[in-house]
Structure formats: structure tokens, C-alpha cells
C-alpha atoms as a PDB file:
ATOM      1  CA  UNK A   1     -28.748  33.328 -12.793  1.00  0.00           C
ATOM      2  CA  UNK A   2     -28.384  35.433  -9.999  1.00  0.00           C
ATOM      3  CA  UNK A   3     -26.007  38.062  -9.680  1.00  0.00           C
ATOM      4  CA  UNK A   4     -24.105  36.590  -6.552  1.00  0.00           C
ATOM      5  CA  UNK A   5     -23.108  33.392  -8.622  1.00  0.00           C
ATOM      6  CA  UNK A   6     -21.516  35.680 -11.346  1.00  0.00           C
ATOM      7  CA  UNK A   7     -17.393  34.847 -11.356  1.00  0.00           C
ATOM      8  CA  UNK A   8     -17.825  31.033 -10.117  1.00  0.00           C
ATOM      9  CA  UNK A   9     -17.007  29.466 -13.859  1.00  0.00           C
ATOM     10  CA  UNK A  10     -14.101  31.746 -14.556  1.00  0.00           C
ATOM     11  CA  UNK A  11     -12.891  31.053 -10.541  1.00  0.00           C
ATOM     12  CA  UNK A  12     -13.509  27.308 -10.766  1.00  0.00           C
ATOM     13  CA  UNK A  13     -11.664  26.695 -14.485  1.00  0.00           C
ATOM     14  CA  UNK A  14      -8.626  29.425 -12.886  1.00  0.00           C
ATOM     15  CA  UNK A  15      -8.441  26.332 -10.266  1.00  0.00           C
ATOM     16  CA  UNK A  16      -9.029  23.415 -12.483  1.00  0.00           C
ATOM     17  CA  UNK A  17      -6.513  24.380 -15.417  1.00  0.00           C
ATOM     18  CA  UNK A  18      -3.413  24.655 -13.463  1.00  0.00           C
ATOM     19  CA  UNK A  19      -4.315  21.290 -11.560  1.00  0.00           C
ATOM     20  CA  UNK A  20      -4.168  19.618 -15.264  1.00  0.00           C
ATOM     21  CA  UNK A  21      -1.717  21.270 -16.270  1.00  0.00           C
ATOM     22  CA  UNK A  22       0.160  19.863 -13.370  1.00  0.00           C
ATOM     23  CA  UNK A  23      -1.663  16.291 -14.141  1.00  0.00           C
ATOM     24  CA  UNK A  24      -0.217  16.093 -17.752  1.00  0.00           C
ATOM     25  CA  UNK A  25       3.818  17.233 -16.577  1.00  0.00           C
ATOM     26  CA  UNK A  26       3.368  14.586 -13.965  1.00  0.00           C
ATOM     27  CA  UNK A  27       2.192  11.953 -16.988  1.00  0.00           C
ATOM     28  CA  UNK A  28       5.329  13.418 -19.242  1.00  0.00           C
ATOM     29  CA  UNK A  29       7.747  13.099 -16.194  1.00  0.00           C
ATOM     30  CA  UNK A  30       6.430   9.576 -15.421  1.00  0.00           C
ATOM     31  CA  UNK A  31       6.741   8.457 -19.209  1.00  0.00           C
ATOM     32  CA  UNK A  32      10.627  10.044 -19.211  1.00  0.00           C
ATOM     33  CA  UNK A  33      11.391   8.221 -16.779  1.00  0.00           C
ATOM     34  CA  UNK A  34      10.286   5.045 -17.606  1.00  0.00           C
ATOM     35  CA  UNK A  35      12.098   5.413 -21.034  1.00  0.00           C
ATOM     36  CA  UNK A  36      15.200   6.224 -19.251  1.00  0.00           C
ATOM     37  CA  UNK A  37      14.739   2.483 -17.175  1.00  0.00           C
ATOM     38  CA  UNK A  38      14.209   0.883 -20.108  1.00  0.00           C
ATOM     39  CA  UNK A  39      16.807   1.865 -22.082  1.00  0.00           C
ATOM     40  CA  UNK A  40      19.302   1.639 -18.562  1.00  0.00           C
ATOM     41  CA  UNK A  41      18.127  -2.417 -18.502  1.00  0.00           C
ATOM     42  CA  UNK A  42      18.596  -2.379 -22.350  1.00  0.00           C
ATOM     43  CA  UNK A  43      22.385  -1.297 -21.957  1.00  0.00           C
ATOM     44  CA  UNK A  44      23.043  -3.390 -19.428  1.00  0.00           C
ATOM     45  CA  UNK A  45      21.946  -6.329 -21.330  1.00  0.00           C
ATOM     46  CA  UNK A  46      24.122  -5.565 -24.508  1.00  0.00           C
ATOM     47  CA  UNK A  47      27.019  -4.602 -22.504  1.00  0.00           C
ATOM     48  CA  UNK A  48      26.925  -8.048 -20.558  1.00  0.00           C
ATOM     49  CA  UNK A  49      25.987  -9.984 -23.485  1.00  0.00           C
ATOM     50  CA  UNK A  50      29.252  -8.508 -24.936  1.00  0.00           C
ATOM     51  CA  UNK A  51      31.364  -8.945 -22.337  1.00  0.00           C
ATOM     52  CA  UNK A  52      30.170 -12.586 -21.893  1.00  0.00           C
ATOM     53  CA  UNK A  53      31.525 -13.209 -25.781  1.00  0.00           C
ATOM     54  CA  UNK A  54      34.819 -12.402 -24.455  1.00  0.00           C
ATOM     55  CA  UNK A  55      34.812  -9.093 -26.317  1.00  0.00           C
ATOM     56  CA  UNK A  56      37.551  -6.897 -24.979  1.00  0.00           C
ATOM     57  CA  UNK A  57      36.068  -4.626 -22.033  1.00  0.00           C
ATOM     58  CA  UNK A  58      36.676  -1.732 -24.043  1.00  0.00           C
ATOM     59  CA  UNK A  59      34.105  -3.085 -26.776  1.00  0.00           C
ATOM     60  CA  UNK A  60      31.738  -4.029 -23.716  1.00  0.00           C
ATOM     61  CA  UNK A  61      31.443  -0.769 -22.331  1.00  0.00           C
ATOM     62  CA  UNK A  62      30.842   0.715 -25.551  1.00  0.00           C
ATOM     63  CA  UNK A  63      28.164  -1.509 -26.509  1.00  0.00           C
ATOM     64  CA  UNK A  64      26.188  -0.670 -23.026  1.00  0.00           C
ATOM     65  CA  UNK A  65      27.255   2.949 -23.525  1.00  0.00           C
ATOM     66  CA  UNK A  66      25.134   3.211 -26.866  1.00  0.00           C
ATOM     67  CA  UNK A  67      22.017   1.838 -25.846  1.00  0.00           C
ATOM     68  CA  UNK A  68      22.095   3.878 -22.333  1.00  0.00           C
ATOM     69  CA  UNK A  69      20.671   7.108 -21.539  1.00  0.00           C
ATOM     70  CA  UNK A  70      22.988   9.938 -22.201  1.00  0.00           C
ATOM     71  CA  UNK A  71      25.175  10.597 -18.781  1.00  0.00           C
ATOM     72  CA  UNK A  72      25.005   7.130 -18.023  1.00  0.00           C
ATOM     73  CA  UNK A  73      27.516   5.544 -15.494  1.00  0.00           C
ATOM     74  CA  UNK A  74      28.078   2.189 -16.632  1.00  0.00           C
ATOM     75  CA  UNK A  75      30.360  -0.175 -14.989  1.00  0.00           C
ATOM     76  CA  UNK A  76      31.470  -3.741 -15.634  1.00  0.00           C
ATOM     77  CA  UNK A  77      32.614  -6.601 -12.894  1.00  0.00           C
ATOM     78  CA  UNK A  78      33.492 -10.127 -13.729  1.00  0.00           C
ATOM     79  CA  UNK A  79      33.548 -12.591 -11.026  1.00  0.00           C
ATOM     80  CA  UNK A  80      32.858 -16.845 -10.145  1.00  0.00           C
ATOM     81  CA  UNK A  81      32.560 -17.511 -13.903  1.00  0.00           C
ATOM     82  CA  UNK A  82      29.230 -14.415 -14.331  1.00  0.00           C
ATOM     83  CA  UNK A  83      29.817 -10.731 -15.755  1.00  0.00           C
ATOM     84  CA  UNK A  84      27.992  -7.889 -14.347  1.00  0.00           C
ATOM     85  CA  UNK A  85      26.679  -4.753 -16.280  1.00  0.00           C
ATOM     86  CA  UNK A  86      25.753  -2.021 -13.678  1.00  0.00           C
ATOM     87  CA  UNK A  87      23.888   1.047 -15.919  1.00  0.00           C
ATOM     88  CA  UNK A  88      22.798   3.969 -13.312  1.00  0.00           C
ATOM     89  CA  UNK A  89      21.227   7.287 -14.360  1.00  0.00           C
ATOM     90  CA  UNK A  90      19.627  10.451 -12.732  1.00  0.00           C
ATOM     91  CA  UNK A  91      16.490  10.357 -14.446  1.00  0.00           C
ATOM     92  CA  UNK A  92      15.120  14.108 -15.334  1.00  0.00           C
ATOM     93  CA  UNK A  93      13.039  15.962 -13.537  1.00  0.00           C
ATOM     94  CA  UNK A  94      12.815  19.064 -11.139  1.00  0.00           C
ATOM     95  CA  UNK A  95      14.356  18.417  -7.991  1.00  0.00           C
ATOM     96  CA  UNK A  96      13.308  15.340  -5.772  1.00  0.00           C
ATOM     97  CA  UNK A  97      11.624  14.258  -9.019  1.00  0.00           C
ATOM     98  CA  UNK A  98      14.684  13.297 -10.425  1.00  0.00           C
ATOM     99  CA  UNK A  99      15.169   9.655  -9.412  1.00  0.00           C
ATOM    100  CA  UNK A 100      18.115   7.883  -9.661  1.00  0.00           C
ATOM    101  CA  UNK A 101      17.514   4.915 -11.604  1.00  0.00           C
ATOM    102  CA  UNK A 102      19.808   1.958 -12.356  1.00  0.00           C
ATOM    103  CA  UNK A 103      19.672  -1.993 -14.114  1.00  0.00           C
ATOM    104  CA  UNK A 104      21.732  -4.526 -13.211  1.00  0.00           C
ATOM    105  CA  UNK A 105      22.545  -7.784 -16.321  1.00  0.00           C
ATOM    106  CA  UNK A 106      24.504 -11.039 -15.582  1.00  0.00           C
ATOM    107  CA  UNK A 107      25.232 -13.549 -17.612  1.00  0.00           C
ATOM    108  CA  UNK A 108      27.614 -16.559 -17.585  1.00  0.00           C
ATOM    109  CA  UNK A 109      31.505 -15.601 -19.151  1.00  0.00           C
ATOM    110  CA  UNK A 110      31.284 -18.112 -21.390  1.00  0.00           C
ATOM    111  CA  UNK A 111      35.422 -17.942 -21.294  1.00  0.00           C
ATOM    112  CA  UNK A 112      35.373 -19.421 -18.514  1.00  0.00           C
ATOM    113  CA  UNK A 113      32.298 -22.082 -19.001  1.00  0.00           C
ATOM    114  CA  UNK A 114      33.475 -25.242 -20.877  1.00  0.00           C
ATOM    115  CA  UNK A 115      32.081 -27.262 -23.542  1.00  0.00           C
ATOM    116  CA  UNK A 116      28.768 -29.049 -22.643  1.00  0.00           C
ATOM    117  CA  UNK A 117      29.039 -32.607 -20.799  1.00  0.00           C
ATOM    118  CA  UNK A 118      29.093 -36.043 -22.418  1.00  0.00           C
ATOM    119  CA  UNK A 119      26.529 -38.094 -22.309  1.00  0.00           C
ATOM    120  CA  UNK A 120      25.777 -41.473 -22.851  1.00  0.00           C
ATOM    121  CA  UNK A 121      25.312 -42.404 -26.809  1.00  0.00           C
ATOM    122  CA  UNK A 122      21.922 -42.460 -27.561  1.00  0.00           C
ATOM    123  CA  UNK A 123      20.538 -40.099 -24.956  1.00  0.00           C
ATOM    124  CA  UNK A 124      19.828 -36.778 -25.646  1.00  0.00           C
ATOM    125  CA  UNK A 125      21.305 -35.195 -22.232  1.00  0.00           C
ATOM    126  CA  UNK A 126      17.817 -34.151 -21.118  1.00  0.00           C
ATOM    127  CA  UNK A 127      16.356 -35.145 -18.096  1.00  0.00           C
ATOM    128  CA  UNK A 128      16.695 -38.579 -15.527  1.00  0.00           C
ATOM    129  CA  UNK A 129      18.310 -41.425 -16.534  1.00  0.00           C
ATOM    130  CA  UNK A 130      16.055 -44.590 -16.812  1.00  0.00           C
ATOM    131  CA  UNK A 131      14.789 -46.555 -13.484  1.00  0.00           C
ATOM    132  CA  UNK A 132      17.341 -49.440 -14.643  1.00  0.00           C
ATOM    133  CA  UNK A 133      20.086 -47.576 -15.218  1.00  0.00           C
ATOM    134  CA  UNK A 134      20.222 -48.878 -19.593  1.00  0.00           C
ATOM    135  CA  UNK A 135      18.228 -47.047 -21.739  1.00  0.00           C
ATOM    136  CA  UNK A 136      14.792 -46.424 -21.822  1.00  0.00           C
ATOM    137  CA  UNK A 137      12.623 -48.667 -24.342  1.00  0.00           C
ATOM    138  CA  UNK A 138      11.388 -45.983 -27.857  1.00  0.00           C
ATOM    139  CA  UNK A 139       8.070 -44.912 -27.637  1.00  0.00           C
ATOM    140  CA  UNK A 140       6.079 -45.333 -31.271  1.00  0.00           C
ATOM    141  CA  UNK A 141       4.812 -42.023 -31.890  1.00  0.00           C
ATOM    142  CA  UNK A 142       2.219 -43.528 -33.717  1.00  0.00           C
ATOM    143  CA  UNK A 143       0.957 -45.076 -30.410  1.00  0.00           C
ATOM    144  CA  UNK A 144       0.661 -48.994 -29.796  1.00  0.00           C
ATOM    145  CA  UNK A 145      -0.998 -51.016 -32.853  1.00  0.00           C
ATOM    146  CA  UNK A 146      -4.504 -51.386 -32.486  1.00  0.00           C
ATOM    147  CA  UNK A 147      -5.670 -55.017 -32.216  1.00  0.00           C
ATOM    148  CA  UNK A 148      -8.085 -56.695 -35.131  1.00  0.00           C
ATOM    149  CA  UNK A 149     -10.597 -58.879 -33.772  1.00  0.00           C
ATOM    150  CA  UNK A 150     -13.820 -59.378 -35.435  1.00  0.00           C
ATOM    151  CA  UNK A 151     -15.811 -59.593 -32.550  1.00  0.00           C
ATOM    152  CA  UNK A 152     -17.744 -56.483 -31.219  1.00  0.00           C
END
């Protein structure tokens, strides 16, 4: 080794430590704040699966407010028959790192849906009705009978 490269190892590794240093807060803050998302679209589903059971909005809120991040803003609208959970958060991180993240739920207020539709007796409700407008023949699930002749 000569005596001019003397220095380079400890010079290179005071370079390359910080830089992963900075690699693995980067990995933590990314990890945070996909937590916090998670648990944002988490709340918003319980909170609008709550409020579509015609729980009281007080009961609602509270059910979005315990699965969301702490310092959550969580709002509730209810509107052509659908409920809306909004669940917004500042996720952490140092300055412009913190993002503001936020979930959205609806489902159908099921106060104001009503019972499922009639249909005709002996159809199961599910898909078009037959080309003739009656009932469509039973299908044998055991498949047509097979036909005996001796002859091969």
C-alpha cells in the first residue's frame, strides 16, 4: 500500500455511513406512513359500516375514531341513500415529509334502502328472465341419460 492511499477507507465509510443511515430513516418514515394509511382506510370503513346500520352518529364517529391514527379528523356525510366516512391525518415526519394522508368509505344507508324486490315464485332473482318469458326448463345435474344400445 502506498502511503498516498492511506485515509481513503476511513474517508469513504465517513461518506457511506451517513448515506445509510439516511437510507434506513427514509425506510422507517416510508413504513410510518403507510401504517398511518392503512389504519386511516381502516377507520373509515368501520365508521361507515356503522353509520350505514343506522347507529346513532355519535356511535359512528367513535367507531372510526378508534381504529384511526391518533389526531385524526374524521368526518361523516350522508347523502342520495350512501354515507361517507372522510378519515384525514398528517402523517409524521420532518417537515415536507409529513404528508397529509386521508381515506374516503361509502356504503349504502341501509335506512333508507328497502327490502329486496319480489320475484317471480320459483326464480331465484338472479340474472335474465327466460327467452319466452315462463320459466326456464330444470337442468339434471346429473346430465342427460345416456342411451343403451348394444351396437358399437
Amino acid at each position: 500500500m502506498r502511503s498516498s492511499d492511506r485515509g481513503y477507507v476511513t474517508a469513504e465509510a465517513a461518506v457511506a455511513l451517513p448515506v445509510l443511515a439516511l437510507f434506513a430513516m427514509i425506510l422507517i418514515w416510508g413504513q410510518m406512513a403507510a401504517s398511518a394509511h392503512i389504519r386511516c382506510v381502516d377507520a373509515a370503513r368501520a365508521g361507515a359500516r356503522a353509520a350505514a346500520r343506522s347507529e346513532p352518529r355519535e356511535a359512528a364517529l367513535a367507531a372510526a375514531r378508534a381504529a384511526a391514527p391518533r389526531g385524526a379528523e374524521i368526518g361523516l356525510r350522508r347523502g342520495d341513500g350512501l354515507v361517507r366516512v372522510t378519515v384525514a391525518v398528517r402523517a409524521p415526519g420532518p417537515g415536507p415529509l409529513g404528508l397529509r394522508l386521508r381515506s374516503e368509505a361509502v356504503a349504502l344507508d341501509e335506512s333508507v334502502a328497502g327490502p329486496p324486490e319480489e320475484t317471480e315464485p320459483g326464480r331465484s332473482g338472479t340474472g335474465p328472465p327466460a327467452p319466452d318469458g315462463g320459466a326456464a326448463e330444470p337442468v339434471d345435474p346429473a346430465g342427460p341419460p345416456e342411451k343403451s344400445g348394444g351396437g358399437r
